[in-house]
PDB file of N, CA and C in Angstrom:
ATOM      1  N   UNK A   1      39.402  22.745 -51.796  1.00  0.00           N
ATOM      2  CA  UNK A   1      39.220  22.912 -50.373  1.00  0.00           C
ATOM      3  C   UNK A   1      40.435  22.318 -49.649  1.00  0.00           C
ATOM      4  N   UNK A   2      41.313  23.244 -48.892  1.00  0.00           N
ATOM      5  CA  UNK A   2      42.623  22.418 -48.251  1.00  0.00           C
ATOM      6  C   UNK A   2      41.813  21.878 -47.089  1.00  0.00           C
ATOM      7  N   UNK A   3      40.728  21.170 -46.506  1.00  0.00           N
ATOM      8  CA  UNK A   3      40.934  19.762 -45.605  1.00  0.00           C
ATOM      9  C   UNK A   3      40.712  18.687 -46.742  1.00  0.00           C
ATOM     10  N   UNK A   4      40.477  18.811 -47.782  1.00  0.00           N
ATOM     11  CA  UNK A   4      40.486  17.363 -48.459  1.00  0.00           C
ATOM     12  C   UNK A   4      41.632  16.887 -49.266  1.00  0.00           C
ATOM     13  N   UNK A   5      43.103  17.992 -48.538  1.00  0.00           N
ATOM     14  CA  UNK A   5      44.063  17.524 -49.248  1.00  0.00           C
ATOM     15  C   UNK A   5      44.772  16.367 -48.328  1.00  0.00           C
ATOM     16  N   UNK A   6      45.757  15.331 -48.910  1.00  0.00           N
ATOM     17  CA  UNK A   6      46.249  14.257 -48.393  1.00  0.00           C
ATOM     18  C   UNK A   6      47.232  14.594 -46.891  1.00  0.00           C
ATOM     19  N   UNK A   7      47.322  15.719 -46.933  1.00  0.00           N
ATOM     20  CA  UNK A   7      48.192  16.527 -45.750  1.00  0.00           C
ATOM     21  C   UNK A   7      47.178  16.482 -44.376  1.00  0.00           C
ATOM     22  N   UNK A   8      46.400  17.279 -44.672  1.00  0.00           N
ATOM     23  CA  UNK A   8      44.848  17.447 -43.591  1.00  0.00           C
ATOM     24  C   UNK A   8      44.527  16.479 -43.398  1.00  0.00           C
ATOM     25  N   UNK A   9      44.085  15.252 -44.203  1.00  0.00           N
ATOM     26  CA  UNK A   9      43.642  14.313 -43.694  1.00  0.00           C
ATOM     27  C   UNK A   9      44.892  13.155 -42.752  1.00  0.00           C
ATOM     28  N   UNK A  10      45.764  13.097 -43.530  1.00  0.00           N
ATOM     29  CA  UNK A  10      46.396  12.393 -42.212  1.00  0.00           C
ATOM     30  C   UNK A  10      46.528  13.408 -40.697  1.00  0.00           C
ATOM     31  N   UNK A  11      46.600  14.163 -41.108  1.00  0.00           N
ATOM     32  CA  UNK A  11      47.003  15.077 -39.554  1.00  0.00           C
ATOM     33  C   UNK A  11      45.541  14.454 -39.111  1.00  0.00           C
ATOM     34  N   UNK A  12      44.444  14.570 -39.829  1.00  0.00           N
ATOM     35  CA  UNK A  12      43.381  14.476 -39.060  1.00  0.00           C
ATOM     36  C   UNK A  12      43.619  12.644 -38.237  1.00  0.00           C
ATOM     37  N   UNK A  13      43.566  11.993 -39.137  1.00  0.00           N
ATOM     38  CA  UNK A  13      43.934  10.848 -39.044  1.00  0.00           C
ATOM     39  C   UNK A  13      44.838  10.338 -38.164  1.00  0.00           C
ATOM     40  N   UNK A  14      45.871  10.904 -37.612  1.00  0.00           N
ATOM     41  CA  UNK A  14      46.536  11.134 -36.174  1.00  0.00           C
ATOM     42  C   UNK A  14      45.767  11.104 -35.568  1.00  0.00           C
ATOM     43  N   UNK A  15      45.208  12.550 -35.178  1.00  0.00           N
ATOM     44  CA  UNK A  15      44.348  12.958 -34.192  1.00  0.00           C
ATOM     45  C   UNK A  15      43.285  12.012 -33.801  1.00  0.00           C
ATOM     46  N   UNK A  16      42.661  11.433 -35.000  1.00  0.00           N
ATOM     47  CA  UNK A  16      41.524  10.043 -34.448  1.00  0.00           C
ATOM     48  C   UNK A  16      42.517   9.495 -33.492  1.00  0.00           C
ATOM     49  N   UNK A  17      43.287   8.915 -33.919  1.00  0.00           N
ATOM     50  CA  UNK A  17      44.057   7.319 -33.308  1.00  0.00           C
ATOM     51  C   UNK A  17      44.475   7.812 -32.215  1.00  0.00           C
ATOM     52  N   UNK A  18      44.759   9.328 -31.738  1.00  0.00           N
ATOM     53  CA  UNK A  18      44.946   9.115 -30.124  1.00  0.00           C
ATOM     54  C   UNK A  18      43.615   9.410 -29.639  1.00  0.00           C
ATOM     55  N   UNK A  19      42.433   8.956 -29.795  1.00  0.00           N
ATOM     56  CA  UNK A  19      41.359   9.456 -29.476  1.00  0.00           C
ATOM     57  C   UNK A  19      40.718   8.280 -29.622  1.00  0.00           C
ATOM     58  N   UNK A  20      41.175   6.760 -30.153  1.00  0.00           N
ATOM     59  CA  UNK A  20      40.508   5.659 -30.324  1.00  0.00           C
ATOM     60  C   UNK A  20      41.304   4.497 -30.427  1.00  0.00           C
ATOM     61  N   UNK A  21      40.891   3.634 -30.053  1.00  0.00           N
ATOM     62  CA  UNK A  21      41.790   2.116 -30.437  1.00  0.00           C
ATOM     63  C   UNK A  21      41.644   1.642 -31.930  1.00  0.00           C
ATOM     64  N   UNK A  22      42.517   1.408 -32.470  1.00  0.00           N
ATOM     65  CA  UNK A  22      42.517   0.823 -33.497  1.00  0.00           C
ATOM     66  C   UNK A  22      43.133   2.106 -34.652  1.00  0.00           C
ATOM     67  N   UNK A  23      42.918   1.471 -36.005  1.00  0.00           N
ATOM     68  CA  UNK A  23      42.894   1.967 -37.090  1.00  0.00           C
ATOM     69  C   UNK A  23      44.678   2.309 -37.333  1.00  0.00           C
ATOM     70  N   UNK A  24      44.590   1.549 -36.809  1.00  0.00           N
ATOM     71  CA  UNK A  24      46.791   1.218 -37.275  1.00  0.00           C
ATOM     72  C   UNK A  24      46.894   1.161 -39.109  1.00  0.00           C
ATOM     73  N   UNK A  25      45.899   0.529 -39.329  1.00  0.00           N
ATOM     74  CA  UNK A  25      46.791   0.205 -41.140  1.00  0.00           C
ATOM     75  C   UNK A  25      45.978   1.364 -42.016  1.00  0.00           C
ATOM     76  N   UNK A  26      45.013   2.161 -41.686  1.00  0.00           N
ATOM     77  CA  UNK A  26      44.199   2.945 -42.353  1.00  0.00           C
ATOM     78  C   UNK A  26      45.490   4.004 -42.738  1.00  0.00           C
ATOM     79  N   UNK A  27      44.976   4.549 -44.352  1.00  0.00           N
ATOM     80  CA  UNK A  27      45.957   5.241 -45.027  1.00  0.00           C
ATOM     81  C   UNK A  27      44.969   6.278 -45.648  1.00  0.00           C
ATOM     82  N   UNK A  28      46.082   7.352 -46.071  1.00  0.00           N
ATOM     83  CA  UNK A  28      45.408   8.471 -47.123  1.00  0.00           C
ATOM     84  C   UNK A  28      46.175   8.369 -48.451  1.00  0.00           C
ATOM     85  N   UNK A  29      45.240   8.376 -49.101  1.00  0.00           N
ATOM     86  CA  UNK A  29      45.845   8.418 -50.596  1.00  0.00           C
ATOM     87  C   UNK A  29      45.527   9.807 -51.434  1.00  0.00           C
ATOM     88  N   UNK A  30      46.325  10.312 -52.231  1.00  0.00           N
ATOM     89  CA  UNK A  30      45.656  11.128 -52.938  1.00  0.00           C
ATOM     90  C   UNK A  30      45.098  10.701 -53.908  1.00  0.00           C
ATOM     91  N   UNK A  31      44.013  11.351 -54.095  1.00  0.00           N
ATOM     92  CA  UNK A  31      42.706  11.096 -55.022  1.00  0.00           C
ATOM     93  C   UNK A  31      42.236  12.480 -56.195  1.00  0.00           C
ATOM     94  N   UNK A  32      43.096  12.348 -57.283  1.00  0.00           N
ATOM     95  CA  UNK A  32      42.698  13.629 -58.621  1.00  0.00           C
ATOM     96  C   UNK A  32      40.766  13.812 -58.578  1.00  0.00           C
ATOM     97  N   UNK A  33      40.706  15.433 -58.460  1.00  0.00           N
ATOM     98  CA  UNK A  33      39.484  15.232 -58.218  1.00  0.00           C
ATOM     99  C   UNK A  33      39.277  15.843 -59.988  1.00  0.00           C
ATOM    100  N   UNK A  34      38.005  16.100 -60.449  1.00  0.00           N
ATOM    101  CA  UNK A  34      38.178  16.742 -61.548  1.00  0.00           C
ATOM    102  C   UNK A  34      38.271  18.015 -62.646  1.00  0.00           C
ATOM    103  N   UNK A  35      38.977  18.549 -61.262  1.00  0.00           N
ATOM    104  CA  UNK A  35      39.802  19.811 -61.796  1.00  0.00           C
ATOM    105  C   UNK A  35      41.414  19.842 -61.609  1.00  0.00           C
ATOM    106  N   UNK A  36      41.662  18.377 -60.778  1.00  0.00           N
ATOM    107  CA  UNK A  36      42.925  17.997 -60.503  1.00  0.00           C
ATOM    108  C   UNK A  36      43.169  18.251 -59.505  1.00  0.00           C
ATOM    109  N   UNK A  37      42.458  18.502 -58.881  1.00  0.00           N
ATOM    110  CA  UNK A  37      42.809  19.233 -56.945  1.00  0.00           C
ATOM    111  C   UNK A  37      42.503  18.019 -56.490  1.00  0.00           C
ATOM    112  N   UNK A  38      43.539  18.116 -55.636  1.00  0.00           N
ATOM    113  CA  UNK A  38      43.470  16.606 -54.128  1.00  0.00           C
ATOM    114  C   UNK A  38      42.413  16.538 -53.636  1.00  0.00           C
ATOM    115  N   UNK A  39      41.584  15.448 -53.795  1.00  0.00           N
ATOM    116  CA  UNK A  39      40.563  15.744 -52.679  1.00  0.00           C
ATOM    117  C   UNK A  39      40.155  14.709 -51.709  1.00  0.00           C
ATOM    118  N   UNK A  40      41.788  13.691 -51.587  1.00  0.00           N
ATOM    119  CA  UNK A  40      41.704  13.209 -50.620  1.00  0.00           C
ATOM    120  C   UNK A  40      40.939  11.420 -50.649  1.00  0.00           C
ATOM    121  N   UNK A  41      41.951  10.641 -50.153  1.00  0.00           N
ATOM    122  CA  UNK A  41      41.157   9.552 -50.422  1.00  0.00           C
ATOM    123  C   UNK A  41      41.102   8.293 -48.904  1.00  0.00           C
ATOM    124  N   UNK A  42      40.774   8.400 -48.001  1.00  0.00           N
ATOM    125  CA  UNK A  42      40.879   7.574 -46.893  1.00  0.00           C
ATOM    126  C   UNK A  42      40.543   5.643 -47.371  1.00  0.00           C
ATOM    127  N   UNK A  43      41.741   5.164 -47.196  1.00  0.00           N
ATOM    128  CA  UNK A  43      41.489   3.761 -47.321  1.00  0.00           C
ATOM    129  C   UNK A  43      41.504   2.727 -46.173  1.00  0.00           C
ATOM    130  N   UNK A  44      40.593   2.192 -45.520  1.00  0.00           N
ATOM    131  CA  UNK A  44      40.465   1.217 -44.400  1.00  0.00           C
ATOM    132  C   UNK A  44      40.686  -0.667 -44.704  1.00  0.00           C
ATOM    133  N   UNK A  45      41.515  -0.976 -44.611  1.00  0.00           N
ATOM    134  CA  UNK A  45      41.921  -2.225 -45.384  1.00  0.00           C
ATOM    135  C   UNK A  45      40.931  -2.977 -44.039  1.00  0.00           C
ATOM    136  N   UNK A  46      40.536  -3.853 -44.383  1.00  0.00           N
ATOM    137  CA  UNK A  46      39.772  -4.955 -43.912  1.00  0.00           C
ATOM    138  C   UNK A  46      40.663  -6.596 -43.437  1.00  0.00           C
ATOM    139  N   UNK A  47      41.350  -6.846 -42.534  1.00  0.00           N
ATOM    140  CA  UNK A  47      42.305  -7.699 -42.214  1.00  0.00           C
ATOM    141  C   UNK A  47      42.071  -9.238 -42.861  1.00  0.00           C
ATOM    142  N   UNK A  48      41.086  -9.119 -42.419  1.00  0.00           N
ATOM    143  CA  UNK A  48      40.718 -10.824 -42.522  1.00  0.00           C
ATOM    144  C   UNK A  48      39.336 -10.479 -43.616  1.00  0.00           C
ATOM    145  N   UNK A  49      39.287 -10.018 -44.597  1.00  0.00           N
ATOM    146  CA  UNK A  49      38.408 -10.034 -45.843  1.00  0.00           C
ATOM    147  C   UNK A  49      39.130 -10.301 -46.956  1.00  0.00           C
ATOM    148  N   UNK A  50      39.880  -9.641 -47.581  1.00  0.00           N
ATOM    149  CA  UNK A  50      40.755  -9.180 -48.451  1.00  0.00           C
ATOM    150  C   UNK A  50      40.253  -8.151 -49.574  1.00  0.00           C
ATOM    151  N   UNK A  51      39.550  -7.354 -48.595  1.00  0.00           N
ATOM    152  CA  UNK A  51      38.976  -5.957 -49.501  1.00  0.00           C
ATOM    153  C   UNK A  51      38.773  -4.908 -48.723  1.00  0.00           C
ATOM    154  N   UNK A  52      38.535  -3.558 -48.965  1.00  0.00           N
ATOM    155  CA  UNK A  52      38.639  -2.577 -48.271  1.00  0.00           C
ATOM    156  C   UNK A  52      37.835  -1.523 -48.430  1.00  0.00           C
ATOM    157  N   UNK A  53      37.442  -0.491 -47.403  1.00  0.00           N
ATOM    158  CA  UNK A  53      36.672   0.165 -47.469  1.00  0.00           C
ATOM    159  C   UNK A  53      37.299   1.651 -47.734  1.00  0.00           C
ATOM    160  N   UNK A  54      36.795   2.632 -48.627  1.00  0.00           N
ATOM    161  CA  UNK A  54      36.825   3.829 -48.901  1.00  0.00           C
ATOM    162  C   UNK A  54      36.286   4.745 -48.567  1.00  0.00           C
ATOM    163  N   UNK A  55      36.688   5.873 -48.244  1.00  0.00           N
ATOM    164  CA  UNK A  55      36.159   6.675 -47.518  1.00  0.00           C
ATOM    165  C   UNK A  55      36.637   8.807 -48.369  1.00  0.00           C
ATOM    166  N   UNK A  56      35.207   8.946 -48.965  1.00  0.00           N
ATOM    167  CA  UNK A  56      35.857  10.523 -49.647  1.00  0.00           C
ATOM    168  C   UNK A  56      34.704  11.452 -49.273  1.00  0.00           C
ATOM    169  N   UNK A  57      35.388  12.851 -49.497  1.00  0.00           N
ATOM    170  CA  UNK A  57      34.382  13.603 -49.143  1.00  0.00           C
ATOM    171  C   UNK A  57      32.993  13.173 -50.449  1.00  0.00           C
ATOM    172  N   UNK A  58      31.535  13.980 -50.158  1.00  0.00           N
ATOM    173  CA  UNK A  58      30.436  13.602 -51.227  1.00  0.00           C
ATOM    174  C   UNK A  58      30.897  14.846 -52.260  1.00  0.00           C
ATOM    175  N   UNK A  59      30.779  15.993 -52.132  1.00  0.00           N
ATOM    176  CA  UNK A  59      31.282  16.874 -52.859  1.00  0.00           C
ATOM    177  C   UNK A  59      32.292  18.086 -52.133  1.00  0.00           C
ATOM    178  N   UNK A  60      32.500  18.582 -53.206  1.00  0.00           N
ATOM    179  CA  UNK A  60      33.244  20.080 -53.280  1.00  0.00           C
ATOM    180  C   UNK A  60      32.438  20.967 -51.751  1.00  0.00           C
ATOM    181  N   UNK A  61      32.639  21.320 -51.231  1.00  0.00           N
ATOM    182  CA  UNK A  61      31.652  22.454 -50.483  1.00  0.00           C
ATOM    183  C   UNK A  61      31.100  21.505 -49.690  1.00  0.00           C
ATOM    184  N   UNK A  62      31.100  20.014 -49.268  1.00  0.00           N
ATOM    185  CA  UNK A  62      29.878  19.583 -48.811  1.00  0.00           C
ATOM    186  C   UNK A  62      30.722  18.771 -47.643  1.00  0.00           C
ATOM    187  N   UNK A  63      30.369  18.769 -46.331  1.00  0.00           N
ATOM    188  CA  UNK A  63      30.981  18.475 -45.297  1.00  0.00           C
ATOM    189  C   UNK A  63      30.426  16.367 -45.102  1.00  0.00           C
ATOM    190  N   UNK A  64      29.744  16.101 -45.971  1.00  0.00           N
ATOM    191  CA  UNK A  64      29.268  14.584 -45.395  1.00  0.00           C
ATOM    192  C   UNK A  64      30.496  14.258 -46.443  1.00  0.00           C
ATOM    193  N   UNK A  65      30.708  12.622 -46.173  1.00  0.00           N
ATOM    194  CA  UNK A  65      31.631  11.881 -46.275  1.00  0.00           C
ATOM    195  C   UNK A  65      30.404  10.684 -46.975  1.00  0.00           C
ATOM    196  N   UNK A  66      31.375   9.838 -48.099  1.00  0.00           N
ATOM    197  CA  UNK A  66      30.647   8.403 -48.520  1.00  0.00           C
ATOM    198  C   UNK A  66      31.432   7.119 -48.134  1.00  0.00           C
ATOM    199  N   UNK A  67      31.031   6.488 -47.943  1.00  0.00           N
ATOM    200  CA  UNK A  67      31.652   5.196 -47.347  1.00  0.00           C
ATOM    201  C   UNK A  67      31.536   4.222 -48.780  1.00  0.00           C
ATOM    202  N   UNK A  68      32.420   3.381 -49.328  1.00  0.00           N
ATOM    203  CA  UNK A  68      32.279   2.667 -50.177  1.00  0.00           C
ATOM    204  C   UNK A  68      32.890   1.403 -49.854  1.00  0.00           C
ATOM    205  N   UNK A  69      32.132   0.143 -49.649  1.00  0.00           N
ATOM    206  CA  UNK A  69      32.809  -1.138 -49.510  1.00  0.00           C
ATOM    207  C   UNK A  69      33.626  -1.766 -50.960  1.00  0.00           C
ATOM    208  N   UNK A  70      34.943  -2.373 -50.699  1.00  0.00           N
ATOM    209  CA  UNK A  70      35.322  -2.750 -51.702  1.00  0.00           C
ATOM    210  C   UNK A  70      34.742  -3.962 -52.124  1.00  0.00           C
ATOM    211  N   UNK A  71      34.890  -4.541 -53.740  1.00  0.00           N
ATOM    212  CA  UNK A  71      34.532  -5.821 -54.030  1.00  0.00           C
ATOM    213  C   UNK A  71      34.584  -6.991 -53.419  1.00  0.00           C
ATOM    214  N   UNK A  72      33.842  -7.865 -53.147  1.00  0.00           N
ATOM    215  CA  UNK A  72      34.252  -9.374 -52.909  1.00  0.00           C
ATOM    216  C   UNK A  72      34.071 -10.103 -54.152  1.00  0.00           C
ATOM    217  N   UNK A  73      35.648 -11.021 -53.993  1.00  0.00           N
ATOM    218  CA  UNK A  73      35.297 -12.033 -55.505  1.00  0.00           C
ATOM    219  C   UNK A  73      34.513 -13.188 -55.160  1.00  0.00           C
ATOM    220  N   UNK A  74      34.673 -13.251 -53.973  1.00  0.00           N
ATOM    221  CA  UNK A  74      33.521 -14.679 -53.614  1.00  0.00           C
ATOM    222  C   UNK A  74      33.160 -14.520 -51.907  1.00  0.00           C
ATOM    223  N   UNK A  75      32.065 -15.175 -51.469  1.00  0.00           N
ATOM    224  CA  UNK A  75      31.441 -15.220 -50.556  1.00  0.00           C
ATOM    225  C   UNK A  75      32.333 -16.117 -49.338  1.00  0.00           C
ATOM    226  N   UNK A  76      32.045 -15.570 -48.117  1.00  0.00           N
ATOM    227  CA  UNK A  76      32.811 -16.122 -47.339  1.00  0.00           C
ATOM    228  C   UNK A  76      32.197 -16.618 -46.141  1.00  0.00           C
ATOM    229  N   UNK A  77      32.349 -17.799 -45.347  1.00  0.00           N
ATOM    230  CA  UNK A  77      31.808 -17.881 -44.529  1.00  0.00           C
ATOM    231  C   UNK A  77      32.595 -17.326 -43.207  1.00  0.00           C
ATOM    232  N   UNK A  78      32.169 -16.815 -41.968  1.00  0.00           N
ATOM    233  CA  UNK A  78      32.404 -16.455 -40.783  1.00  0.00           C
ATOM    234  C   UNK A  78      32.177 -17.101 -39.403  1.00  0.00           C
ATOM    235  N   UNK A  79      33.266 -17.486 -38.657  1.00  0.00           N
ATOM    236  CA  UNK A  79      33.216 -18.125 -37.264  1.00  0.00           C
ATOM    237  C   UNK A  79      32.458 -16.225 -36.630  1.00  0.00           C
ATOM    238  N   UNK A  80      32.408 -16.818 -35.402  1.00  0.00           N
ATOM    239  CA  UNK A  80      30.905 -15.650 -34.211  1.00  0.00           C
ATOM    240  C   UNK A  80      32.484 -14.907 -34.125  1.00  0.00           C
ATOM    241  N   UNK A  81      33.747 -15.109 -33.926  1.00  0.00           N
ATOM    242  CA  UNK A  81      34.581 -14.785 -33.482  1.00  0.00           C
ATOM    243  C   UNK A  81      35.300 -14.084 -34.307  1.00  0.00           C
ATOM    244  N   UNK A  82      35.151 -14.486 -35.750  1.00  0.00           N
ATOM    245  CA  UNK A  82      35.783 -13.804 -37.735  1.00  0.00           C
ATOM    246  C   UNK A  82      34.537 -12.307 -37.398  1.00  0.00           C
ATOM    247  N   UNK A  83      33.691 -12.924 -37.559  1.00  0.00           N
ATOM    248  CA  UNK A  83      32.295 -11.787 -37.306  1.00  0.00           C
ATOM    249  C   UNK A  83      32.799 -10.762 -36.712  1.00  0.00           C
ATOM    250  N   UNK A  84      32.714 -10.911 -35.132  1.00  0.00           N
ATOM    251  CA  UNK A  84      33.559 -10.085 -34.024  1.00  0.00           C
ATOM    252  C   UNK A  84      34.013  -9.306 -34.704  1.00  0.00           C
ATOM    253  N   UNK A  85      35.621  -9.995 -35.325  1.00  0.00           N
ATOM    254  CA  UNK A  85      36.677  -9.130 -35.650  1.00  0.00           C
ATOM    255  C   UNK A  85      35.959  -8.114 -36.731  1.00  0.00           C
ATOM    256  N   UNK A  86      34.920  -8.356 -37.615  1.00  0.00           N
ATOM    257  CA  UNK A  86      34.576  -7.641 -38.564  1.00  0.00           C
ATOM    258  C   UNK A  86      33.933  -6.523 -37.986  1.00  0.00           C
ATOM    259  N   UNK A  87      33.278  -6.736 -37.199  1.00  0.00           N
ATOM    260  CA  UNK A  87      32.052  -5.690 -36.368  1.00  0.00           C
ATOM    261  C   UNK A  87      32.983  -4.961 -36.045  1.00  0.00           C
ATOM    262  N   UNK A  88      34.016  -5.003 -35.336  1.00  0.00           N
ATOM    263  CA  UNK A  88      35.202  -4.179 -34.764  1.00  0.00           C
ATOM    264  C   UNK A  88      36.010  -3.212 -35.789  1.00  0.00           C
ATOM    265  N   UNK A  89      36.480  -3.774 -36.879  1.00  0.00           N
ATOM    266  CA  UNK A  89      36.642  -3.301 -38.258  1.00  0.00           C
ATOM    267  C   UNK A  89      35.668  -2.181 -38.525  1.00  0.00           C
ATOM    268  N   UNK A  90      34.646  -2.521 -38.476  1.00  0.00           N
ATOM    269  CA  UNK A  90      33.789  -1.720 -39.101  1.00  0.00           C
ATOM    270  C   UNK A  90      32.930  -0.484 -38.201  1.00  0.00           C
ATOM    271  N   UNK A  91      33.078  -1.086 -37.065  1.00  0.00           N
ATOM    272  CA  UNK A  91      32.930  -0.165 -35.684  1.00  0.00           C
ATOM    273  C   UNK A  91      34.070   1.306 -36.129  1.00  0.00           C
ATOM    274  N   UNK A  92      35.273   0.572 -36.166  1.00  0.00           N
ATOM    275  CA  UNK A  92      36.294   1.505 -36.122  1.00  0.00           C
ATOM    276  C   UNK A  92      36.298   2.841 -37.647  1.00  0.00           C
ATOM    277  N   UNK A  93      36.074   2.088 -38.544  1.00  0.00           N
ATOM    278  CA  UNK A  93      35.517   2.794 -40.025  1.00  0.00           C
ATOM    279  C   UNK A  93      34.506   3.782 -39.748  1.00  0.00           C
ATOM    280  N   UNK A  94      33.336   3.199 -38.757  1.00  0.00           N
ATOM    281  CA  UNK A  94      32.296   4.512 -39.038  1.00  0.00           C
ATOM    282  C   UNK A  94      32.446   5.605 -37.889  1.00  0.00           C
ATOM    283  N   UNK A  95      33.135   5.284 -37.026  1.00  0.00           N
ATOM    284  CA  UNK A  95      33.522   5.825 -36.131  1.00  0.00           C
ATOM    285  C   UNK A  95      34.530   7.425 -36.935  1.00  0.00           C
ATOM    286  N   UNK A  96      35.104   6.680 -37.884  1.00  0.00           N
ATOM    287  CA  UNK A  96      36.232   7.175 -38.256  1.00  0.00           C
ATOM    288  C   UNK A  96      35.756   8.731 -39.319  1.00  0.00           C
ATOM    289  N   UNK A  97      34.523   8.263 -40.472  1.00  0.00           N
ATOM    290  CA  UNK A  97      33.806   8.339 -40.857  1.00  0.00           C
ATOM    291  C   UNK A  97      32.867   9.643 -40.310  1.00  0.00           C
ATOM    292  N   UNK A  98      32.579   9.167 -39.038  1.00  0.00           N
ATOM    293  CA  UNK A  98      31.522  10.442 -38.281  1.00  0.00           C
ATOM    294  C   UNK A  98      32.571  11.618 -37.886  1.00  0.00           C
ATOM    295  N   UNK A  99      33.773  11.426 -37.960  1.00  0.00           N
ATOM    296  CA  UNK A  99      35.089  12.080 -36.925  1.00  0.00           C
ATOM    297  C   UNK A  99      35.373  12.761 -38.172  1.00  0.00           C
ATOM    298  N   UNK A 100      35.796  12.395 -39.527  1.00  0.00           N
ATOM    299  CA  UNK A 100      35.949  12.937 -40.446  1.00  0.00           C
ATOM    300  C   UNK A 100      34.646  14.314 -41.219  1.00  0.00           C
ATOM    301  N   UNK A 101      33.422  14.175 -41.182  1.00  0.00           N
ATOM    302  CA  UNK A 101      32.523  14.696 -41.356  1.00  0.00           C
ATOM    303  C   UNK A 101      32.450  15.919 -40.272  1.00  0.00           C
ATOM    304  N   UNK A 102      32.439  15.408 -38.873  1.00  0.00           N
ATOM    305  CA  UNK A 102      32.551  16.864 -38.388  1.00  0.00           C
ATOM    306  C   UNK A 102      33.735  17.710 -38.193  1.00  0.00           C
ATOM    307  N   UNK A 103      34.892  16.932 -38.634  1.00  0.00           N
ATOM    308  CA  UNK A 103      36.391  17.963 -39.309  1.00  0.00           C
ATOM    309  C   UNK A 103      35.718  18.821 -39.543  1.00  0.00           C
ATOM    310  N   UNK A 104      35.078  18.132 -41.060  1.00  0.00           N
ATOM    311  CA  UNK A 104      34.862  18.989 -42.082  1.00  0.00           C
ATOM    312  C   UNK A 104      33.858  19.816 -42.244  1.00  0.00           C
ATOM    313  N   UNK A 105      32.942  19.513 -41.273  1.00  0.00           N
ATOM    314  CA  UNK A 105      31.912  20.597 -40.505  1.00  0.00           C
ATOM    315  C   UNK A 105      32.524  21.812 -40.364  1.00  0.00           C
ATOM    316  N   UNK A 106      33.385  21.701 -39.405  1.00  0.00           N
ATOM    317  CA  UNK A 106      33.664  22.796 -38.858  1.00  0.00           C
ATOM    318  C   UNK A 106      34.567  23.674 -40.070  1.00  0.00           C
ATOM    319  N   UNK A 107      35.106  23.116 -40.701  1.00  0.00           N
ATOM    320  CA  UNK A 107      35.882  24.264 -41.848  1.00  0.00           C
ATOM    321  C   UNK A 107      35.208  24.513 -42.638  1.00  0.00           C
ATOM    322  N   UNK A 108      33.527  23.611 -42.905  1.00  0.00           N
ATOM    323  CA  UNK A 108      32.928  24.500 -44.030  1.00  0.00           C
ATOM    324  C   UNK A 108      32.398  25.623 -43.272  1.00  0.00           C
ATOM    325  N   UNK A 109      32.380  25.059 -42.130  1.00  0.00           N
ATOM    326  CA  UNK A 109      31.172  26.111 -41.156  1.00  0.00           C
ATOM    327  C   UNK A 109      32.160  27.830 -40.993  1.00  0.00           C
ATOM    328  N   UNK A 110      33.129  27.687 -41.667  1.00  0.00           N
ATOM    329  CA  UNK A 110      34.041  28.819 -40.865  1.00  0.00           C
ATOM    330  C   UNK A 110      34.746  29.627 -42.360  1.00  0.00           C
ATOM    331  N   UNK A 111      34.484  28.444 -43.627  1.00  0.00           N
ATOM    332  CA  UNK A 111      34.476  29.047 -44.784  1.00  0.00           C
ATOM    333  C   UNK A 111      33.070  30.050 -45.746  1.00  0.00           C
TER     334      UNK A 111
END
């Protein structure tokens, strides 16, 4: 499917960021799917965690998106203000997330 190649998704990925604050360090990676076709890999680095969230289509043909938090090696505690920044982080991810899904709405809807 060419929107889940690494091309489409940054263009898409533009298009968020003039449409929202934030999401400066978020990247696309390519991701071998298993027939070897790109299918795209959105990575949201987490500033003040030191882990990151993933973001791919669920399948072939299928317009929803999965969100995957990366590992923590150990537990952390949070000031109301560390929190904040996280809620904001993560505000910006699902935001990102819902924006990506109806991309891809619309090109399954038209395939």
């Amino acid at each position: 499917m060419p929107y889940r190649s690494k091309e489409t998704l940054e263009h898409w990925l533009e298009e968020f960021r003039t449409t929202r604050e934030g999401g400066a360090l978020i990247n696309v990676l390519v991701q071998d799917g298993g027939d070897g076709a790109d299918t795209g890999l959105v990575v949201v680095p987490l500033r003040n965690e030191g882990t990151e969230i993933y973001m791919q289509p669920v399948a072939v043909g299928d317009a929803n998106w999965t969100v995957t938090l990366g590992p923590r090696t150990s537990p952390r505690e949070l000031s109301s203000l560390e929190l904040q920044g996280l809620v904001a982080e993560l505000a910006v991810a699902a935001s990102l997330c819902q924006f990506l899904q109806d991309k891809s709405a619309t090109i399954v809807e038209t395939d």
